[in-house]
Protein backbone atom coordinates (compact mmCIF):
# COMPACT_ATOMS: atom_id res chain seq x y z
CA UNK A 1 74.78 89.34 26.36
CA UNK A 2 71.27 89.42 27.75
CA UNK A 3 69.56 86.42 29.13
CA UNK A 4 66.46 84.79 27.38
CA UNK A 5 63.90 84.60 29.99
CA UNK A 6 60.98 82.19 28.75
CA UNK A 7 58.03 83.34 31.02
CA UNK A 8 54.86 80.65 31.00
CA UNK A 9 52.22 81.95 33.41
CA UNK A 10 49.25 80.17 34.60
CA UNK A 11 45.71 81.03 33.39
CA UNK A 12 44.73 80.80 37.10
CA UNK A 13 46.00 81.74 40.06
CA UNK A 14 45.57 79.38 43.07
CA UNK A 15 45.65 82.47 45.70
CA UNK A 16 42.21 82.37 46.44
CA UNK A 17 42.26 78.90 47.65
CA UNK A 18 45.23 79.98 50.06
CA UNK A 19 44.44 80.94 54.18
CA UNK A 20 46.60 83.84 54.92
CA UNK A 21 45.41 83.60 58.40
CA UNK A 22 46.13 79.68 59.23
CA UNK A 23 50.01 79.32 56.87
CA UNK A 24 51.25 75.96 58.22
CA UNK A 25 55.48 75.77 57.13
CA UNK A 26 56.33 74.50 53.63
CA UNK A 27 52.80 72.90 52.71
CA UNK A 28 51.74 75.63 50.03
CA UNK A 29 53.44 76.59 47.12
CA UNK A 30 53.00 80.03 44.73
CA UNK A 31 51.71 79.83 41.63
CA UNK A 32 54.86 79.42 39.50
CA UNK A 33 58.70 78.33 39.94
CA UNK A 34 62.02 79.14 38.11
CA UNK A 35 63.62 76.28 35.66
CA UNK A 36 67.15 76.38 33.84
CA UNK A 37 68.64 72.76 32.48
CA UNK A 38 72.84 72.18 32.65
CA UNK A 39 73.96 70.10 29.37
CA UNK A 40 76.57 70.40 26.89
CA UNK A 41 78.93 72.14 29.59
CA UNK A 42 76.49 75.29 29.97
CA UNK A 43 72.95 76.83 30.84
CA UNK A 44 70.80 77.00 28.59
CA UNK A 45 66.57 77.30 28.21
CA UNK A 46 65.69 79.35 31.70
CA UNK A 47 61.96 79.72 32.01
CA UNK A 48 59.57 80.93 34.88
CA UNK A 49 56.38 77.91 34.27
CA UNK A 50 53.83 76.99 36.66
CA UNK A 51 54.66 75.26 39.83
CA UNK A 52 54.16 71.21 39.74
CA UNK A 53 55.52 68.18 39.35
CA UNK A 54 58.21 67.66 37.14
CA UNK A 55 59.46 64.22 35.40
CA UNK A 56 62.65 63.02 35.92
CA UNK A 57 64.33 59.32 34.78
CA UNK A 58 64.21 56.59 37.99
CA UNK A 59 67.93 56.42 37.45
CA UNK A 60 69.38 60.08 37.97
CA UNK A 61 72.30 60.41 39.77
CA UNK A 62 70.88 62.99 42.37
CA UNK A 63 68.38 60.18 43.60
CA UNK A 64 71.74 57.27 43.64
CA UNK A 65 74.37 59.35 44.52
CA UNK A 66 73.75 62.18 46.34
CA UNK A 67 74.49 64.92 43.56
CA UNK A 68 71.98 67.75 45.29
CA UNK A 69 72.15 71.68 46.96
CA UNK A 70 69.55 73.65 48.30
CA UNK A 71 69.33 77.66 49.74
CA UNK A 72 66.70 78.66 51.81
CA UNK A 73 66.22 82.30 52.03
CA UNK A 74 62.82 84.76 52.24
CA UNK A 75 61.14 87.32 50.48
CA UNK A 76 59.01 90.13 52.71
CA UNK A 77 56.97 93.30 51.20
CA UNK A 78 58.16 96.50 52.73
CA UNK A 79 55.83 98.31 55.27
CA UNK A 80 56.05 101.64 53.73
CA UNK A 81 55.85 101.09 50.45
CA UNK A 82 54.24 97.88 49.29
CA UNK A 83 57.51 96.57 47.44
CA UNK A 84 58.67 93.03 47.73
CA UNK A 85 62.12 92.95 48.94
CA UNK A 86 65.26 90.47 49.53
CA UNK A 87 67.44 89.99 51.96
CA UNK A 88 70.87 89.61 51.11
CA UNK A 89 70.62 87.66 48.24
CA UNK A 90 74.22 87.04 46.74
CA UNK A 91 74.92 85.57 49.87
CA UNK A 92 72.75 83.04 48.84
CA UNK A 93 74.14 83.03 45.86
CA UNK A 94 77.94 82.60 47.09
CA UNK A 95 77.18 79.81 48.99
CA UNK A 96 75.26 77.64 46.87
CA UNK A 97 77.97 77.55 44.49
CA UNK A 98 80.57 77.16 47.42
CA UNK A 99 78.15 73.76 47.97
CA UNK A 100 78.21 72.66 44.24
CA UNK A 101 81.78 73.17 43.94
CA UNK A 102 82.12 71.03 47.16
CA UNK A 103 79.75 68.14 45.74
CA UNK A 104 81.23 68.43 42.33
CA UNK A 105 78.68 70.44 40.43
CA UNK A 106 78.74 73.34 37.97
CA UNK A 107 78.54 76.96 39.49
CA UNK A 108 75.46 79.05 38.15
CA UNK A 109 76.13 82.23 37.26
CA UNK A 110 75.41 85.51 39.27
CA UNK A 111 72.67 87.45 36.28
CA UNK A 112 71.36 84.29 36.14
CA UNK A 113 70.74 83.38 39.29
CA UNK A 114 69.70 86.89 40.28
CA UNK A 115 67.37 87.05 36.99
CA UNK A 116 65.46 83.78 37.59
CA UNK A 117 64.84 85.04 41.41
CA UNK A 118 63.91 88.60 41.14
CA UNK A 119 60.98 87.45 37.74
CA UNK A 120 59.92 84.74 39.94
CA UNK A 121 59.48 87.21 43.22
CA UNK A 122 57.93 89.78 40.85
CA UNK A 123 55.53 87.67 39.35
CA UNK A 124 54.24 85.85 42.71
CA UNK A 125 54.52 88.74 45.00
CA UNK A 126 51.24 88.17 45.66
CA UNK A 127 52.03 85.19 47.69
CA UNK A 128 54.51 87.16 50.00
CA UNK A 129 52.00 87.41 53.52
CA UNK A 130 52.39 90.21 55.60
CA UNK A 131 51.22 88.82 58.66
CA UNK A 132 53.76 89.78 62.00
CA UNK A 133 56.43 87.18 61.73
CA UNK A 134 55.11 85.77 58.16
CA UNK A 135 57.40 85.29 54.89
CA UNK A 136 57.37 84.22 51.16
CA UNK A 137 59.86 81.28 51.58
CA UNK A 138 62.26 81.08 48.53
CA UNK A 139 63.95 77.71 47.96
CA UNK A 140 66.63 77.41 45.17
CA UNK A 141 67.91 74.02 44.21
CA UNK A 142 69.88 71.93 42.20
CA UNK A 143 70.40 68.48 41.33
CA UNK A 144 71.80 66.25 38.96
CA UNK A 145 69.90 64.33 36.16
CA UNK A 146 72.19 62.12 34.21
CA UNK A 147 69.97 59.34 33.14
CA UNK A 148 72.90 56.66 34.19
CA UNK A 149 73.68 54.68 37.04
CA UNK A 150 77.83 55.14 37.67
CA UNK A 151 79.65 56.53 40.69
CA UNK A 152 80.58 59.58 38.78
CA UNK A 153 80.48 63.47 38.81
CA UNK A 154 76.74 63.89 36.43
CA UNK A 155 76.87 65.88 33.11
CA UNK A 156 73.73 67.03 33.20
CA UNK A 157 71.95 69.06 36.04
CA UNK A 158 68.91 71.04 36.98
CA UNK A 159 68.45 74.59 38.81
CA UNK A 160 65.04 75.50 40.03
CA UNK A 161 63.34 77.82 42.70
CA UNK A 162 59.69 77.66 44.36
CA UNK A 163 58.46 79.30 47.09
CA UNK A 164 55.52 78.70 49.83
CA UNK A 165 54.14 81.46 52.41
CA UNK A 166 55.41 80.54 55.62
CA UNK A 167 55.15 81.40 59.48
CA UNK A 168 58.39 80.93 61.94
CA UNK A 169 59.66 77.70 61.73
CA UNK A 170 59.87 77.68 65.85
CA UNK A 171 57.07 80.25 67.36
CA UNK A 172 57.96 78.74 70.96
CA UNK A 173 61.33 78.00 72.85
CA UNK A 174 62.77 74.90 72.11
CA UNK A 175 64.40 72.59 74.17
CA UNK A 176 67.58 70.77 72.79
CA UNK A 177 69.44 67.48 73.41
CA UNK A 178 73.47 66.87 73.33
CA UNK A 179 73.84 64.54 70.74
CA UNK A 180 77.15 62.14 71.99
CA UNK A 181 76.75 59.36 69.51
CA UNK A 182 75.65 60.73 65.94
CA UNK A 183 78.10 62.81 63.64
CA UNK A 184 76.76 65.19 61.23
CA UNK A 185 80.21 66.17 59.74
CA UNK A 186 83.85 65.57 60.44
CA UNK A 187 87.16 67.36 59.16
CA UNK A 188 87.23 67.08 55.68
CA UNK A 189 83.61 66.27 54.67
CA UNK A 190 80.68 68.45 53.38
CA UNK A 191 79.34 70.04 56.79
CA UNK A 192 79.71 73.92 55.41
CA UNK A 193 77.96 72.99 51.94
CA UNK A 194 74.04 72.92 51.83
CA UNK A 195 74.03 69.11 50.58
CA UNK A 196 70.81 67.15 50.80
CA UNK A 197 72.62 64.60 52.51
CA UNK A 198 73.51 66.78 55.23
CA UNK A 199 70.00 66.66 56.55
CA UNK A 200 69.45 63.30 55.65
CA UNK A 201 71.45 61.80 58.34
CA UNK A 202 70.22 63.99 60.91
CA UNK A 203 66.58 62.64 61.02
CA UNK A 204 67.19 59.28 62.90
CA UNK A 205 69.18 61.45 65.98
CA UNK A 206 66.64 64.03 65.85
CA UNK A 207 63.80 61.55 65.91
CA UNK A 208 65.48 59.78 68.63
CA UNK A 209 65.72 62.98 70.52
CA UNK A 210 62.28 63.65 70.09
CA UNK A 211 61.27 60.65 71.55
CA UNK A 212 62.70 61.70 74.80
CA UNK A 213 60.96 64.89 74.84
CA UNK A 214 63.24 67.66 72.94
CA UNK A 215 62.52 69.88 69.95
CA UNK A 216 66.23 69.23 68.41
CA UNK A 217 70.06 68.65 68.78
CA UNK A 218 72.84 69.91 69.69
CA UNK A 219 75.50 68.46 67.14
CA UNK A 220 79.17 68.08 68.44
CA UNK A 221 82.22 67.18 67.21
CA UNK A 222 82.84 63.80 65.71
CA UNK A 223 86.39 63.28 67.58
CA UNK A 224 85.30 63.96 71.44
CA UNK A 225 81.81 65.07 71.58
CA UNK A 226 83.21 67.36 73.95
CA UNK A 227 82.50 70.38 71.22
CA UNK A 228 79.26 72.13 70.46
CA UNK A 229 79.02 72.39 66.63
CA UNK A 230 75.19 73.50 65.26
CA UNK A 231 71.85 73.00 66.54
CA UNK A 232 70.02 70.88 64.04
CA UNK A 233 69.32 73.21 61.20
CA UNK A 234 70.56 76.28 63.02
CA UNK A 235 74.20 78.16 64.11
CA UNK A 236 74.27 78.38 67.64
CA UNK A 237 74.77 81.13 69.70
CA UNK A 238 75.52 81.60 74.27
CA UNK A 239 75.13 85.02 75.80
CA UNK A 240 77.32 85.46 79.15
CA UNK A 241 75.71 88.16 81.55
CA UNK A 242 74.51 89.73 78.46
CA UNK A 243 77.66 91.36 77.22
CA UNK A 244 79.78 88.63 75.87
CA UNK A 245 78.77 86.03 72.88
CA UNK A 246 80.32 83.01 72.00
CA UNK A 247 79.50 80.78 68.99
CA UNK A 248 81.55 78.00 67.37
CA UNK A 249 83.84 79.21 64.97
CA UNK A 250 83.35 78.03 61.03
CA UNK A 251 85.75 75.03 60.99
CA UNK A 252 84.44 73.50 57.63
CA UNK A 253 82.34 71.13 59.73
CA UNK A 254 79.56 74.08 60.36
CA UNK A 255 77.64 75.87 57.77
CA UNK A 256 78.52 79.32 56.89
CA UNK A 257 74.81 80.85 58.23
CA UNK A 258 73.69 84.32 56.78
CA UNK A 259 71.49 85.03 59.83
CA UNK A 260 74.49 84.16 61.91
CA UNK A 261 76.98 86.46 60.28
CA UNK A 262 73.95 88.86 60.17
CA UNK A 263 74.13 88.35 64.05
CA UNK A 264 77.81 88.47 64.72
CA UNK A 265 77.43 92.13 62.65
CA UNK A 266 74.64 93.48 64.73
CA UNK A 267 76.22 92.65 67.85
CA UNK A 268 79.57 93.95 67.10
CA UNK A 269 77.95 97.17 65.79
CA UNK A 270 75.84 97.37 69.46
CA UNK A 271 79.31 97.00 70.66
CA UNK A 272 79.34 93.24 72.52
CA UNK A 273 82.00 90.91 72.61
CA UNK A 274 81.80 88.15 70.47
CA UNK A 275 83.97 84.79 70.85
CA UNK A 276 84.44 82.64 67.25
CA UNK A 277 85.96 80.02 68.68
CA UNK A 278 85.52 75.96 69.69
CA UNK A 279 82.95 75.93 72.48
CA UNK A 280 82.98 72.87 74.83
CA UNK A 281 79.61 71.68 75.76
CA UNK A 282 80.62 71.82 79.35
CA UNK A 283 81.58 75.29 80.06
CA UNK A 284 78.18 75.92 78.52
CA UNK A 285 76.88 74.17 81.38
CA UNK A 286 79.13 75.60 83.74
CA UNK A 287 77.91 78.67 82.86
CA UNK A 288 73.86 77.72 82.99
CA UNK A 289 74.66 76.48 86.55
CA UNK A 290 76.14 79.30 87.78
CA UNK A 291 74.14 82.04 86.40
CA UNK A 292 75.42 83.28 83.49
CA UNK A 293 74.61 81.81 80.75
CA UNK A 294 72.07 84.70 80.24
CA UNK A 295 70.51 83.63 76.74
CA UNK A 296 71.07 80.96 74.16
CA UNK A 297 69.47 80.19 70.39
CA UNK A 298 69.81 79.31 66.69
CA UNK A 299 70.00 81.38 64.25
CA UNK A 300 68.88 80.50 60.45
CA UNK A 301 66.78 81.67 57.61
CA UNK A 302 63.86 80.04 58.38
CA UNK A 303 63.89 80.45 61.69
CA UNK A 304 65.63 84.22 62.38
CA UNK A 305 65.63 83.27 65.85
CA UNK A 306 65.21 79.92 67.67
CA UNK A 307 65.25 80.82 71.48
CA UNK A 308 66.73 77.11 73.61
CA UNK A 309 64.56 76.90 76.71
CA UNK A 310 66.53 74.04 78.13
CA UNK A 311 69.57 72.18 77.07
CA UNK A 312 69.81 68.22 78.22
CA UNK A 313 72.97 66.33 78.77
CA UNK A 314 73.51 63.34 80.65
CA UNK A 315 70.22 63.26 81.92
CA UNK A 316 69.72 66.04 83.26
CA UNK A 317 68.25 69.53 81.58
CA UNK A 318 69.71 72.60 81.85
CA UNK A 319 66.69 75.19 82.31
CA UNK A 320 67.43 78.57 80.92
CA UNK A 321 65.91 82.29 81.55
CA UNK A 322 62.42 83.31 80.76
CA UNK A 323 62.31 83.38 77.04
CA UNK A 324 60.57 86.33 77.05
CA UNK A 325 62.83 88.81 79.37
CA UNK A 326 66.34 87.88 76.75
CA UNK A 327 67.80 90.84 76.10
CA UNK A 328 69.80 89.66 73.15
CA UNK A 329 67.73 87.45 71.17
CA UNK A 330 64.88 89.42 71.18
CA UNK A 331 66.73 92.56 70.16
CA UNK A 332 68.07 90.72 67.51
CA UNK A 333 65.06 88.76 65.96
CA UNK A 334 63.32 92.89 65.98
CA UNK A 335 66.64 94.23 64.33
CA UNK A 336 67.00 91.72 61.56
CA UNK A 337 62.63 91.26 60.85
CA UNK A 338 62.70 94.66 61.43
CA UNK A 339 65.22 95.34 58.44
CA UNK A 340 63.88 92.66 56.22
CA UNK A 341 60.16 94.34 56.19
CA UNK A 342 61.63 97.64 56.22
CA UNK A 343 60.87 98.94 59.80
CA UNK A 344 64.47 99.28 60.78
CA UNK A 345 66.76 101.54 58.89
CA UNK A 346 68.84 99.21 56.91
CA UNK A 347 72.48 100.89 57.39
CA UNK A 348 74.27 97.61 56.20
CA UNK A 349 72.32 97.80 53.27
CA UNK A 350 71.30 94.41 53.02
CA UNK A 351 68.09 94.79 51.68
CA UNK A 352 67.39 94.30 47.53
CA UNK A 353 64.23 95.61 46.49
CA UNK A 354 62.26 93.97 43.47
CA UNK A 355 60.55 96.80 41.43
């Protein structure tokens, strides 16, 4: 059966008002944004409206209890023929149901999901900026609205999507801190969903950090600390002598990153070694001080790359190669923007284009 698409456009479009050539991260939104409501045990009432505030009851679970999932993924126009594209969407798709099955939500169907995206990509393609390194940011969401304050899985439950040109999230190295104290997940909690929460409870340690001079964490693992996990929003990735690659393995603590499979996929196809496996922090180090620890980043949608210029534990930093001479992560960031705007064959076929 077909899906009812309501489709409210604006009279007038805000683009003008928009600087292509100064995009700060997450400040501007496109014109419009995709709606859908959860209640009596289905979807119902999807509609593409104009993007703004929207009114919600002081007492919905979401805002008490923590009932709320996000995706972040990116929309680019292809360089040969104008056409806005995806990149691996149903990915997206796959694991923002994995999260609301995890924090006790519905599942949204695949047409629908795929059908509120695509319209609202169509419609604002506009928005997309084609500036080197630029992106149409896509964020879906959901949360829960029940208009009742109970510990209690909600009935009721929203699904939207926005989206705001962006530029890279980190243009310049970063340089990381080894958190020892904070935990961002343990065995048996939420770590591989996309819950809110999640990223709640990292702003105090990454604030702290920041104080002390660093960009971001390191997260380890809740037992020892003795176990690299992620790098604040980002899987993490160490290059030995440029022919071996080691990144924690997916545990449940660590979220199940797109760019990073993307990554592992690449590599393995360029023919490198790559090591899924728990990482302690100090053979890491082991391996900066002697030499051959040869590169080291994050990987993550908004991101594609985030190079680690330095690495601090216990007081001291670890400095790391020239950014700028990697061999690995700047092959990598080339391959994957190169596929998303179309200037890389895409063999994996990866790409979805909106026509």
């Amino acid at each position: 059966m077909a899906i009812s698409l309501k489709i409210n456009k604006v009279t007038q479009s805000r683009i003008e008002q928009f600087d292509f050539e100064h995009i700060e991260f997450g400040k501007h939104f496109s014109d419009h944004m995709f709606k859908v409501d959860f209640k009596d045990g289905k979807w119902q009432d999807p509609e593409i409206l104009p993007y703004g505030p929207i009114e919600v009851a002081p007492s919905i679970s979401a805002i008490h209890y923590g009932q709320a999932i996000f995706e972040g993924m990116k929309a680019f126009k292809n360089e040969q023929t104008g056409k806005p594209q995806l990149f691996r969407p149903l990915e997206n798709h796959k694991r923002l149901n994995k999260s609301a099955l995890r924090m006790g939500m519905p599942e949204i169907p695949e047409d629908l999901f795929m059908l509120g995206l695509k319209t609202l990509i169509d419609i604002d393609q506009q928005w997309i900026p084609t500036k080197d390194g630029s992106a149409l940011y896509v964020r879906p969401f959901m949360f829960a609205t029940d208009d009742f304050v109970g510990v209690k899985p909600s009935s009721n439950y929203t699904f939207m999507i926005f989206c705001c040109p962006v530029n890279s999230y980190y243009p310049l190295p970063i340089k990381v801190l080894v958190e020892e104290n904070f935990v961002r997940a343990s065995e048996g909690m939420a770590g591989y969903a996309k819950a809110a929460g999640n990223y709640g409870i990292s702003m105090l340690p990454t604030a702290l950090a920041k104080q002390k001079g660093y960009d971001q964490i390191i997260w380890t693992d809740g037992k020892t600390h003795e176990y690299v996990e992620e790098s604040g929003t980002t899987n993490l990735f160490f290059v030995i002598n440029d022919n071996t690659v080691w990144t924690p393995a997916l545990d449940g603590n660590i979220l199940n990153g797109i760019t990073r499979d993307t990554c592992i996929q690449l590599l393995k196809q360029k023919g490198l070694v790559i090591e899924e496996r728990k990482i302690a922090i100090k053979e890491v180090l082991e391996a900066a001080k002697n030499g051959q620890l040869t590169d080291c980043f994050g990987t993550g949608t908004a991101a594609i790359i985030a190079k680690i210029a330095a690495i601090g534990y216990k007081g001291e930093d670890y400095v790391l190669p020239n950014a700028e001479d990697r061999l690995i992560s700047n092959w990598l960031y080339q391959q994957i923007y190169g596929i998303q705007t179309g200037k890389v064959e895409d063999t994996f076929h990866w790409v979805e284009t909106i026509s």
